[in-house]
PDB file of N, CA and C in Angstrom:
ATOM      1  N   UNK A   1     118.012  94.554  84.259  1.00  0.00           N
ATOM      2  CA  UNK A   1     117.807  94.940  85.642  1.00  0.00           C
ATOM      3  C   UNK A   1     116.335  95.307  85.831  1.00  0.00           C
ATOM      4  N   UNK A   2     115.574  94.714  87.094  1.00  0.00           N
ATOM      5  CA  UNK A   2     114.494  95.184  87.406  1.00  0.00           C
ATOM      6  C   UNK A   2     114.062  95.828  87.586  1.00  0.00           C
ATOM      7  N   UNK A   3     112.926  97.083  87.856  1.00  0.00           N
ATOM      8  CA  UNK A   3     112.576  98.114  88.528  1.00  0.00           C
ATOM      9  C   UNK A   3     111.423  97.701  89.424  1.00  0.00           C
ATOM     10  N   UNK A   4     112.056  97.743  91.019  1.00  0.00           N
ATOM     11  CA  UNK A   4     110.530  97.648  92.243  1.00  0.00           C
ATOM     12  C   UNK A   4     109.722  98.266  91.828  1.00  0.00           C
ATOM     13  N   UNK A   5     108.320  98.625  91.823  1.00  0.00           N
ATOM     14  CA  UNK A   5     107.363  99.287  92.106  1.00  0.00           C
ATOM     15  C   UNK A   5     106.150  98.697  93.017  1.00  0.00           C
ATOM     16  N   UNK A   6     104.785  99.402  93.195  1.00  0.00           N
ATOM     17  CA  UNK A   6     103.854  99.106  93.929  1.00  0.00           C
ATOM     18  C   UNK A   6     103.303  98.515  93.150  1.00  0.00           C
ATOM     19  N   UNK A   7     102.166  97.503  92.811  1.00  0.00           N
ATOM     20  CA  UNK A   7     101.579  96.364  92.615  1.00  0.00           C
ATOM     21  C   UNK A   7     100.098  96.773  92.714  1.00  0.00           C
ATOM     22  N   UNK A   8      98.893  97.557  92.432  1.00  0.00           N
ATOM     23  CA  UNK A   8      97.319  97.236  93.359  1.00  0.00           C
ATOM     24  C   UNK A   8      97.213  95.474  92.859  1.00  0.00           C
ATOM     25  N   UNK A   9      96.361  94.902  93.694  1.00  0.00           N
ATOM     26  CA  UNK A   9      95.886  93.970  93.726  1.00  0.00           C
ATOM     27  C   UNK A   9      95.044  93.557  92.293  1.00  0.00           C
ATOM     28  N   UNK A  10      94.298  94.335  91.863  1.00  0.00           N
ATOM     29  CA  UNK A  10      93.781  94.309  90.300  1.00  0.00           C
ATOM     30  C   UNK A  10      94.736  94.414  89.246  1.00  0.00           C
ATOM     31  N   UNK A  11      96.181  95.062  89.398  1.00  0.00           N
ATOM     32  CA  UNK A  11      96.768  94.758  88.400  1.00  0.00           C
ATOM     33  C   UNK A  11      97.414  93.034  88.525  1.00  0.00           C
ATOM     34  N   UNK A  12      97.816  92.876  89.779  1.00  0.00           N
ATOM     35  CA  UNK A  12      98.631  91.412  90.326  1.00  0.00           C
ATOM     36  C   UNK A  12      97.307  90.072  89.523  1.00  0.00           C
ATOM     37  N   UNK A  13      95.919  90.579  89.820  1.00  0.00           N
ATOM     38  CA  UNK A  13      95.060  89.446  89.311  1.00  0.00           C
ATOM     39  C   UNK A  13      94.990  89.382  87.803  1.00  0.00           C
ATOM     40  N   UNK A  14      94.908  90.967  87.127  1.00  0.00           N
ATOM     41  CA  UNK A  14      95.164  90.488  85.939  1.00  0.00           C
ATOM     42  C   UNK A  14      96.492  89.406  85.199  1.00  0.00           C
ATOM     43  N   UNK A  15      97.703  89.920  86.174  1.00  0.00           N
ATOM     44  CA  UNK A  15      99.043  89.433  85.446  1.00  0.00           C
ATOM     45  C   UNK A  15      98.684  87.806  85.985  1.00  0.00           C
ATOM     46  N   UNK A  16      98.101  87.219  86.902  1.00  0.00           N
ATOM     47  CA  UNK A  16      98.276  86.180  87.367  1.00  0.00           C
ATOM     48  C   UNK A  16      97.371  85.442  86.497  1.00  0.00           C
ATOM     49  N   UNK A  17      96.097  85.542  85.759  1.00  0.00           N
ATOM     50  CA  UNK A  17      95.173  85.509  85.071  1.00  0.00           C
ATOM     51  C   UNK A  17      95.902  85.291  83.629  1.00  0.00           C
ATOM     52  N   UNK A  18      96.382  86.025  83.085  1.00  0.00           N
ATOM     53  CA  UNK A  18      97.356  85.645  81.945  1.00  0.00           C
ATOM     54  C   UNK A  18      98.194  84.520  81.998  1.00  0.00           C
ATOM     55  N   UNK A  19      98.931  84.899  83.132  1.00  0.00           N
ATOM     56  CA  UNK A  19      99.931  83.437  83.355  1.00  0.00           C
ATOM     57  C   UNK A  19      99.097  82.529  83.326  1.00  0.00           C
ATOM     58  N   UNK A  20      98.330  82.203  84.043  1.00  0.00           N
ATOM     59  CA  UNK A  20      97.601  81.066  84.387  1.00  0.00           C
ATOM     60  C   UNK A  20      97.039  80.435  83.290  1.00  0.00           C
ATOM     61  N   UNK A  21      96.692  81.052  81.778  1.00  0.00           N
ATOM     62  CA  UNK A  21      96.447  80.740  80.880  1.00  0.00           C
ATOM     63  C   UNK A  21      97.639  79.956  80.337  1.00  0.00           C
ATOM     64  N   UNK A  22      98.710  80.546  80.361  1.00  0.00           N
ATOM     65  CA  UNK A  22     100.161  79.758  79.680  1.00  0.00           C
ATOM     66  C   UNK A  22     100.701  78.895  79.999  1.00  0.00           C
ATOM     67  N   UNK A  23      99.973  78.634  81.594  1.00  0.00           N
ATOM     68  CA  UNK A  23     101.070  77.476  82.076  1.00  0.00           C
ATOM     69  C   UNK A  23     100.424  77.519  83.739  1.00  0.00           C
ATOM     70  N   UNK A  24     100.503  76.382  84.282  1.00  0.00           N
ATOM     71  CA  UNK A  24     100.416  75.994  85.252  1.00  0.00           C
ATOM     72  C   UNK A  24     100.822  76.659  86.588  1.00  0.00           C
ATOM     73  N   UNK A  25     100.030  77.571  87.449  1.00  0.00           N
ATOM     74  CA  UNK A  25     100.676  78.175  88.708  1.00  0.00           C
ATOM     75  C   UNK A  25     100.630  77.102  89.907  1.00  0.00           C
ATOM     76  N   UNK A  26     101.748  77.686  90.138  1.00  0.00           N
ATOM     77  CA  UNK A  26     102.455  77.090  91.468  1.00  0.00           C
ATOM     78  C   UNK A  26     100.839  77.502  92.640  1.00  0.00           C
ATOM     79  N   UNK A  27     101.230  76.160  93.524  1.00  0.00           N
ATOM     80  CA  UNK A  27     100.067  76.422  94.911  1.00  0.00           C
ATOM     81  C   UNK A  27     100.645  78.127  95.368  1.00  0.00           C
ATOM     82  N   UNK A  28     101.354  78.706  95.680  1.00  0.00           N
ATOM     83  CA  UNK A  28     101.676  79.969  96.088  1.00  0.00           C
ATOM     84  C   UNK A  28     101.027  80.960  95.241  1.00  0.00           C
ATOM     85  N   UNK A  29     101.096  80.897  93.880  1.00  0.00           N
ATOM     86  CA  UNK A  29     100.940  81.709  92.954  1.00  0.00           C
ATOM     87  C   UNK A  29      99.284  81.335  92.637  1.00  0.00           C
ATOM     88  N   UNK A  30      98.552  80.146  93.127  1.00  0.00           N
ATOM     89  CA  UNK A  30      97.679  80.019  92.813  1.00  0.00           C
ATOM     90  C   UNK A  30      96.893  81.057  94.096  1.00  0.00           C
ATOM     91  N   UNK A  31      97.540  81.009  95.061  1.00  0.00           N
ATOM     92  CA  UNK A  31      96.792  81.256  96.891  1.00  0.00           C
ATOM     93  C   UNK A  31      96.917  83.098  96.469  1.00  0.00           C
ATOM     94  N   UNK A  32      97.978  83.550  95.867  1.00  0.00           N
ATOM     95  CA  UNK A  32      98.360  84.953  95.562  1.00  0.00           C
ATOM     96  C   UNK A  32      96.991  85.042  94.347  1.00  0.00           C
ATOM     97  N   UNK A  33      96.546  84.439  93.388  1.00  0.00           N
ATOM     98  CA  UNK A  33      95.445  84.865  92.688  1.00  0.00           C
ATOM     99  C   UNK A  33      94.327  85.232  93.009  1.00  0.00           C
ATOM    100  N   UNK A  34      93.873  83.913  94.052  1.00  0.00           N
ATOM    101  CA  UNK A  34      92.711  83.823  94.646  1.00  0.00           C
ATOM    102  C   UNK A  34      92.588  85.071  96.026  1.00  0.00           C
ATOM    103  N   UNK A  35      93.760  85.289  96.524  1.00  0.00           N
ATOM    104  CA  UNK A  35      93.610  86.522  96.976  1.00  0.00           C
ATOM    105  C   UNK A  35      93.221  88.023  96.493  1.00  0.00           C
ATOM    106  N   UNK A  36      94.088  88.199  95.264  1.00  0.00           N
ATOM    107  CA  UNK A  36      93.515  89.312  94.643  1.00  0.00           C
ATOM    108  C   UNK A  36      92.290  88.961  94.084  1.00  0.00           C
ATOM    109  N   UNK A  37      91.841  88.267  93.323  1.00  0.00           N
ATOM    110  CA  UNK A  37      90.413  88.033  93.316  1.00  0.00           C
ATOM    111  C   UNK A  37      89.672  88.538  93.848  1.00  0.00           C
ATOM    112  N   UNK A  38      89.811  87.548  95.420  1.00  0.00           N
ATOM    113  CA  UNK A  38      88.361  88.446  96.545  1.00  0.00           C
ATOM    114  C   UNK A  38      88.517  89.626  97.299  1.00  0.00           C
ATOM    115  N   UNK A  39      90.134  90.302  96.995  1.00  0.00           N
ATOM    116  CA  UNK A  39      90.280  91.519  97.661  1.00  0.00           C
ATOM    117  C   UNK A  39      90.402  92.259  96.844  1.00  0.00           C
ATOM    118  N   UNK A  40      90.159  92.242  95.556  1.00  0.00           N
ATOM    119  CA  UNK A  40      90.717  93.314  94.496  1.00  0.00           C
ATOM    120  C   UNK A  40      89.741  93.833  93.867  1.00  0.00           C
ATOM    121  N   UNK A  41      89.469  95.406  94.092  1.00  0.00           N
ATOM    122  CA  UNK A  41      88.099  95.789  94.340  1.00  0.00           C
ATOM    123  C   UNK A  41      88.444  96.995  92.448  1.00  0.00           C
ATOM    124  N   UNK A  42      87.285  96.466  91.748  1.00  0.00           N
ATOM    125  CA  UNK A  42      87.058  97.696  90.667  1.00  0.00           C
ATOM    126  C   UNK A  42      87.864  97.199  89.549  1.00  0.00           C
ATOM    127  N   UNK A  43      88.295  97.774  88.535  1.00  0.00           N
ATOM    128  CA  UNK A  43      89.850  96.936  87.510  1.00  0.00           C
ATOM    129  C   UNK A  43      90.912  97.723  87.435  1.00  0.00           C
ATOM    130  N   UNK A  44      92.000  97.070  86.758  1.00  0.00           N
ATOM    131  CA  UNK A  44      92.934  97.396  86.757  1.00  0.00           C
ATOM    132  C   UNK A  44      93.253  99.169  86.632  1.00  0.00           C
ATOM    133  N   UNK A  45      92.557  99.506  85.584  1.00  0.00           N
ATOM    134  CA  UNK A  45      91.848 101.116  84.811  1.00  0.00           C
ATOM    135  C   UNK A  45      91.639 102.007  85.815  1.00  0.00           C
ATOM    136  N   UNK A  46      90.626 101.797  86.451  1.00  0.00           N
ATOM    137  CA  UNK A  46      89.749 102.547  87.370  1.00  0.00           C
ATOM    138  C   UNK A  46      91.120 102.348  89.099  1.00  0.00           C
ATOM    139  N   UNK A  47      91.754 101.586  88.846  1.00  0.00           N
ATOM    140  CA  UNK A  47      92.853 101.380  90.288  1.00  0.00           C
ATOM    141  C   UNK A  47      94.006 102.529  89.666  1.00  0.00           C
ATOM    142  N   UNK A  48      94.414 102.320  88.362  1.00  0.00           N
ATOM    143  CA  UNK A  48      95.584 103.594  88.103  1.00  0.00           C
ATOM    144  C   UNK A  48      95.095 105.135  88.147  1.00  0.00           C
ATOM    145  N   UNK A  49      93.635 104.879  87.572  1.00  0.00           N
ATOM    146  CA  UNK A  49      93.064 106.280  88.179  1.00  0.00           C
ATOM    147  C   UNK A  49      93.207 106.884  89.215  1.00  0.00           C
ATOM    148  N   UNK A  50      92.677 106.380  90.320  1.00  0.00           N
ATOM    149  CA  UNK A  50      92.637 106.546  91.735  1.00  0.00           C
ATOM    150  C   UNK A  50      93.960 106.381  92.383  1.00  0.00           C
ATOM    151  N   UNK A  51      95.237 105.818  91.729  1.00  0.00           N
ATOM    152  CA  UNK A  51      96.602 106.099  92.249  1.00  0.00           C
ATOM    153  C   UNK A  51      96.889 107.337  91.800  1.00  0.00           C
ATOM    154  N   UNK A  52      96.315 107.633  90.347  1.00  0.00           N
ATOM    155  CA  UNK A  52      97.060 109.009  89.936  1.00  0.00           C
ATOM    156  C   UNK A  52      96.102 110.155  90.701  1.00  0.00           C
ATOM    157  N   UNK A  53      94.985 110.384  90.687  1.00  0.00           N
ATOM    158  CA  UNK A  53      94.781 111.331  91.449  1.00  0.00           C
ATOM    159  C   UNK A  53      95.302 111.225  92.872  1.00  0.00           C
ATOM    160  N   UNK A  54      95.048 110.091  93.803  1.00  0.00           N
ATOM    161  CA  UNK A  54      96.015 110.187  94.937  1.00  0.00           C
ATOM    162  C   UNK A  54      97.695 110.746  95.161  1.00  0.00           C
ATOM    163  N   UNK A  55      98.082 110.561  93.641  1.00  0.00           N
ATOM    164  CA  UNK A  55      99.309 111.268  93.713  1.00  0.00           C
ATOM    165  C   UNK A  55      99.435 112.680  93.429  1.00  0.00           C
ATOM    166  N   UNK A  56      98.621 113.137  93.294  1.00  0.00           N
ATOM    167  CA  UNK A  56      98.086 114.348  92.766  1.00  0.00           C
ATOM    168  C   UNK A  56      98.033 115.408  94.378  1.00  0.00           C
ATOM    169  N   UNK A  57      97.883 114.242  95.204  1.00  0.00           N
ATOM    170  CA  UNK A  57      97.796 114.990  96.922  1.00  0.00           C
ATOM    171  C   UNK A  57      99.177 114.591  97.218  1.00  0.00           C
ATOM    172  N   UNK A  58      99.742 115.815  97.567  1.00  0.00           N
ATOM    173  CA  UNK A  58     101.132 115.543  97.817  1.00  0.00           C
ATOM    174  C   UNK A  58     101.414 114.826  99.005  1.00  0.00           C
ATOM    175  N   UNK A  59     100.603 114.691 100.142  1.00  0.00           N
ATOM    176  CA  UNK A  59     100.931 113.894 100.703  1.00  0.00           C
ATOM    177  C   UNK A  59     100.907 112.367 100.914  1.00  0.00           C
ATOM    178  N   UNK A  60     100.389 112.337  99.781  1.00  0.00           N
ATOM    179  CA  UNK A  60     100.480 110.758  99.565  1.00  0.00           C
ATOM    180  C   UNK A  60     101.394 109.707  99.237  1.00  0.00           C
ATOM    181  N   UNK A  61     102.311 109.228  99.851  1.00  0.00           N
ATOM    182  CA  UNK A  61     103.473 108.428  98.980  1.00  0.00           C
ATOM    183  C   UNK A  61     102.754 107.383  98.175  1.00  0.00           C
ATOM    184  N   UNK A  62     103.477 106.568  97.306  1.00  0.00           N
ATOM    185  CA  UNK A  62     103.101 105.984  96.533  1.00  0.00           C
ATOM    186  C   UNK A  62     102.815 104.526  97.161  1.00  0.00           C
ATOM    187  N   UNK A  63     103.327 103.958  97.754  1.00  0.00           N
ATOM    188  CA  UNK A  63     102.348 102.684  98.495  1.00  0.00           C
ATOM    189  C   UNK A  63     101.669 103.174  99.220  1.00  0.00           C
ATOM    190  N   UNK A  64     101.709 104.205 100.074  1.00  0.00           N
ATOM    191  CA  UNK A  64     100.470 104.417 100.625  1.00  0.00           C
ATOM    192  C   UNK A  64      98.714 104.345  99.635  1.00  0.00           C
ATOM    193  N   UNK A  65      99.032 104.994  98.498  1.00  0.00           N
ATOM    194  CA  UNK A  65      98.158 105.236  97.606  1.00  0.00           C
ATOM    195  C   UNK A  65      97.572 103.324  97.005  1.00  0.00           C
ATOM    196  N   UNK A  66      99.044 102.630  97.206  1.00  0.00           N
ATOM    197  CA  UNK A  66      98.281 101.389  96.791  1.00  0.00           C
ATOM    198  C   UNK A  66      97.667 101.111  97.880  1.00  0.00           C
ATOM    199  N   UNK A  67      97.957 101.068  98.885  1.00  0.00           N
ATOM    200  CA  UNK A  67      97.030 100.551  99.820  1.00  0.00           C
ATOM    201  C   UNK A  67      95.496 100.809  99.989  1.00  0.00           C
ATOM    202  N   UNK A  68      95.609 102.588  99.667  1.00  0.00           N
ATOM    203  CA  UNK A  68      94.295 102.800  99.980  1.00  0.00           C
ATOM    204  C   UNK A  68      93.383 102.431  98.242  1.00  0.00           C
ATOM    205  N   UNK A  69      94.519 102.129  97.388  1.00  0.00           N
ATOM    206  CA  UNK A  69      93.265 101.686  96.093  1.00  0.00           C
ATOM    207  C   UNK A  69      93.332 100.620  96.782  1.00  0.00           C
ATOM    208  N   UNK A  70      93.951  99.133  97.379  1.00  0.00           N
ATOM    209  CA  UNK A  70      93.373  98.015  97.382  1.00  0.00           C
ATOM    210  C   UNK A  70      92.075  97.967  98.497  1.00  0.00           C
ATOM    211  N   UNK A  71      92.182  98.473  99.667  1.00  0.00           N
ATOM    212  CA  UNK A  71      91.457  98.499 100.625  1.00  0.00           C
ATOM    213  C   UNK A  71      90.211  99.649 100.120  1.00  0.00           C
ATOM    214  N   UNK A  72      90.253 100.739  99.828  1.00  0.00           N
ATOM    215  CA  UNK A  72      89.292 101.493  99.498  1.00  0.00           C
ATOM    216  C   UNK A  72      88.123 102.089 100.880  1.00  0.00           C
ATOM    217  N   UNK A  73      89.398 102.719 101.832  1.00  0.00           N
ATOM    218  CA  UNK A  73      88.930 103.026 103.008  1.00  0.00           C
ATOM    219  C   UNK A  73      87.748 104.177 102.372  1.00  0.00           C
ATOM    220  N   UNK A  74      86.780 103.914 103.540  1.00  0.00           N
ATOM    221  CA  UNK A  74      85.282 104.719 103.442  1.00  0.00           C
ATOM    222  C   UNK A  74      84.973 105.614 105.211  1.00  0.00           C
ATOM    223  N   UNK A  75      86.256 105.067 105.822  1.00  0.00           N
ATOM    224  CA  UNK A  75      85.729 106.126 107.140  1.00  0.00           C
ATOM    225  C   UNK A  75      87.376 106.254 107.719  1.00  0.00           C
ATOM    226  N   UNK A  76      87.673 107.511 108.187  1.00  0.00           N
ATOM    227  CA  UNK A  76      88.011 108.344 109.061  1.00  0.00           C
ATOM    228  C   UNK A  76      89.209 107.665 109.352  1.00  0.00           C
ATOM    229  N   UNK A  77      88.705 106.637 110.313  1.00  0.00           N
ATOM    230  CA  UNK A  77      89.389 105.421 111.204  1.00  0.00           C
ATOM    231  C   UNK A  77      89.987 104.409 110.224  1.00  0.00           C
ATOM    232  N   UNK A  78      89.247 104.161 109.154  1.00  0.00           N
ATOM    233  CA  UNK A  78      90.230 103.476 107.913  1.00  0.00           C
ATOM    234  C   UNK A  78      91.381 104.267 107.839  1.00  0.00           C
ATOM    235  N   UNK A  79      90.984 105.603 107.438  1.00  0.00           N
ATOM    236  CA  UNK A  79      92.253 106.019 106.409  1.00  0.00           C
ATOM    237  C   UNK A  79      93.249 106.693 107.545  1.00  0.00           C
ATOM    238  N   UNK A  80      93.200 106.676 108.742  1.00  0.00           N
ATOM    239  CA  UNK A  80      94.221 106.927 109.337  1.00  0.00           C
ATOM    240  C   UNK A  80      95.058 105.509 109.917  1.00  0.00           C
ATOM    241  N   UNK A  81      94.723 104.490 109.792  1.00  0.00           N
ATOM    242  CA  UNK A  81      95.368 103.020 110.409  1.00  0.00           C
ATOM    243  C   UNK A  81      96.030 102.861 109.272  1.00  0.00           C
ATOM    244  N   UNK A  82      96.039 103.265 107.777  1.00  0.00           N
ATOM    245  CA  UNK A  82      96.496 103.467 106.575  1.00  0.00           C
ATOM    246  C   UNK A  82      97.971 104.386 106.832  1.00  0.00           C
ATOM    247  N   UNK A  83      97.627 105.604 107.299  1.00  0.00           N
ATOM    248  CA  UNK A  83      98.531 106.368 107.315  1.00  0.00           C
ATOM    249  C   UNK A  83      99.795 106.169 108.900  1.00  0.00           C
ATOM    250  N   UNK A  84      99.356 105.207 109.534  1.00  0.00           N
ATOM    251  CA  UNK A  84      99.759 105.123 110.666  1.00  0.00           C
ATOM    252  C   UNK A  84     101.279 104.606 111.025  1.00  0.00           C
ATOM    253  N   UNK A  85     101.778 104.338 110.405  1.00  0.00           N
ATOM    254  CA  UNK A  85     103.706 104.041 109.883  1.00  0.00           C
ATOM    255  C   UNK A  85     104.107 104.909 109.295  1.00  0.00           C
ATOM    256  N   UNK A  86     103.691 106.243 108.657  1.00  0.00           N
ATOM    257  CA  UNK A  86     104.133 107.477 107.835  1.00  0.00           C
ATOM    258  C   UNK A  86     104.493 108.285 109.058  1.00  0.00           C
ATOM    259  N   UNK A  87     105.289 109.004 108.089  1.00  0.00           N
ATOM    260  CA  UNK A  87     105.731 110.157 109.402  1.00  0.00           C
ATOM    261  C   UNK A  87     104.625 111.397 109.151  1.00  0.00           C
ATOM    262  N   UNK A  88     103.500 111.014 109.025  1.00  0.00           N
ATOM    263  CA  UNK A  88     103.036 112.728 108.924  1.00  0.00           C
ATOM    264  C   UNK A  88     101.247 111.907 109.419  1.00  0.00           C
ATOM    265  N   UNK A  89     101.166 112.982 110.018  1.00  0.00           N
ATOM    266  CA  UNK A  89      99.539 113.330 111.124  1.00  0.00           C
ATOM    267  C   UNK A  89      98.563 113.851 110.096  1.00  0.00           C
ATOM    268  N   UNK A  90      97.307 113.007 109.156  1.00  0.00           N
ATOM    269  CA  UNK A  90      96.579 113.792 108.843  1.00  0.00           C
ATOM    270  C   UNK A  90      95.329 115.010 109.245  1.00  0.00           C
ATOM    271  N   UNK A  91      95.109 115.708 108.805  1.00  0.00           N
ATOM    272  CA  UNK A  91      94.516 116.686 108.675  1.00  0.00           C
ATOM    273  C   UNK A  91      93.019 116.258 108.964  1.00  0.00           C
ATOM    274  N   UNK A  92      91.728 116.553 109.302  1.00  0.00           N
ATOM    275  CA  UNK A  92      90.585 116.013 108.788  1.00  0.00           C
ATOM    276  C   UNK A  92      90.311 116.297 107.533  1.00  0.00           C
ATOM    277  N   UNK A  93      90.641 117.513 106.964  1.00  0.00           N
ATOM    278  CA  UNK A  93      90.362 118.037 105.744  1.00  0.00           C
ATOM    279  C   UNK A  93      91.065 116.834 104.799  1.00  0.00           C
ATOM    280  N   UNK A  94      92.325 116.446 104.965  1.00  0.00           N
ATOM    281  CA  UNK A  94      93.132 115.538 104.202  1.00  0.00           C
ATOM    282  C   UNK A  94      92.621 114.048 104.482  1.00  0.00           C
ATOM    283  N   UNK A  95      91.830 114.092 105.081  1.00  0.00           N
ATOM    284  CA  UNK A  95      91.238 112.336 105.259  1.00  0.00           C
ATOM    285  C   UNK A  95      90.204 112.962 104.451  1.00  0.00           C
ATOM    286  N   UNK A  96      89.304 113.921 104.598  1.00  0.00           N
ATOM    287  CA  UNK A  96      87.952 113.475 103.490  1.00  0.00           C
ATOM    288  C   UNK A  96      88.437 113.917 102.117  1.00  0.00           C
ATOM    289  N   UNK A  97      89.522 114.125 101.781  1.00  0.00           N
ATOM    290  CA  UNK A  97      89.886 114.017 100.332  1.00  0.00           C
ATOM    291  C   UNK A  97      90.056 113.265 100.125  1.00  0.00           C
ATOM    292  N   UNK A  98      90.850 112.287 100.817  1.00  0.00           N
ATOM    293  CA  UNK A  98      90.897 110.959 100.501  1.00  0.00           C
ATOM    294  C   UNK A  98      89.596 109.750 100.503  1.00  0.00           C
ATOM    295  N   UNK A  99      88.762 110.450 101.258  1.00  0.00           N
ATOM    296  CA  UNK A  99      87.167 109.721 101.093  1.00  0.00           C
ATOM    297  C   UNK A  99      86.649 109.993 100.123  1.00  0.00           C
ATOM    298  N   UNK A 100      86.640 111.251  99.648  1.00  0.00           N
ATOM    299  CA  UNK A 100      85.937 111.499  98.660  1.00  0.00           C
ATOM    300  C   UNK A 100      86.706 111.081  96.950  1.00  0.00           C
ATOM    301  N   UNK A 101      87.544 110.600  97.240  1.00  0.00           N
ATOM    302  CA  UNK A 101      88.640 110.515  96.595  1.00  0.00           C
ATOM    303  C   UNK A 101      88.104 109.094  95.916  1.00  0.00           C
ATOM    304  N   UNK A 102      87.708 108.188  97.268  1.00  0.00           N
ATOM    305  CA  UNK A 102      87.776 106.313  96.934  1.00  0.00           C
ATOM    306  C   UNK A 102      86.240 106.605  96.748  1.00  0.00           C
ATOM    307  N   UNK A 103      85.432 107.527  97.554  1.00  0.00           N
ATOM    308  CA  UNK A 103      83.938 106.810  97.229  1.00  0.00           C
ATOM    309  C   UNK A 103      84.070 107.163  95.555  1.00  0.00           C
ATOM    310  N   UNK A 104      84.255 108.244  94.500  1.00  0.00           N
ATOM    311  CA  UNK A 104      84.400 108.068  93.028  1.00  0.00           C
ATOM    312  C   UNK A 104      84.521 106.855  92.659  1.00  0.00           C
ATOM    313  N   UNK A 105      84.850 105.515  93.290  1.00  0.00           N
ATOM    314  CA  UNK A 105      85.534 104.238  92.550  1.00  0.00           C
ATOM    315  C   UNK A 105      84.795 103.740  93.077  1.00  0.00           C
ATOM    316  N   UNK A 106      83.966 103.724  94.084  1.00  0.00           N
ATOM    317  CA  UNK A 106      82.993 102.826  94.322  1.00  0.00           C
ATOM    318  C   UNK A 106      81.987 101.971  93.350  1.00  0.00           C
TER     319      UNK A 106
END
């Protein structure tokens, strides 16, 4: 049996990167590489970092946290269009933790 979890984009390019060595990807799986590629910002390492301290702020659910490692919002207006399907209103104080949070991974 499987277990769902969240995905950052740097881990999806590494796993696709391996495969791709073993065997031939599908056009889908090729279009899913080349995406994380040019959107997948920093490595795999430095992306579990920045999920675990994001989880570290309790208000962070856990895709939310992937989102903001793949995107790596830097203003205000990022990280609230991020939070904008959650049920909870950030704080200003709780957006520049979270800035100060992604500029470290810069």
């Amino acid at each position: 049996m499987s277990t769902e979890r969240y995905v950052p984009l740097t881990e999806i390019k590494e796993m696709m990167e391996k495969e791709s060595m073993l065997r031939e990807l599908t056009p889908e799986q090729k279009i899913a590489l080349d995406h994380a590629t040019k959107l997948g910002r920093g490595t795999k390492e430095s992306s579990k970092k920045l999920m675990k301290e994001l989880a570290e702020l309790n208000f962070v659910s856990e895709s939310v946290s992937v989102k903001i490692t793949d995107l790596m919002p830097t203003s205000p207006e990022d990280v609230r269009v991020l939070f904008s399907k959650e049920r909870i209103v950030l704080e200003k104080k709780q957006i520049e933790q979270i800035i100060k949070l992604v500029e470290k991974y810069l």
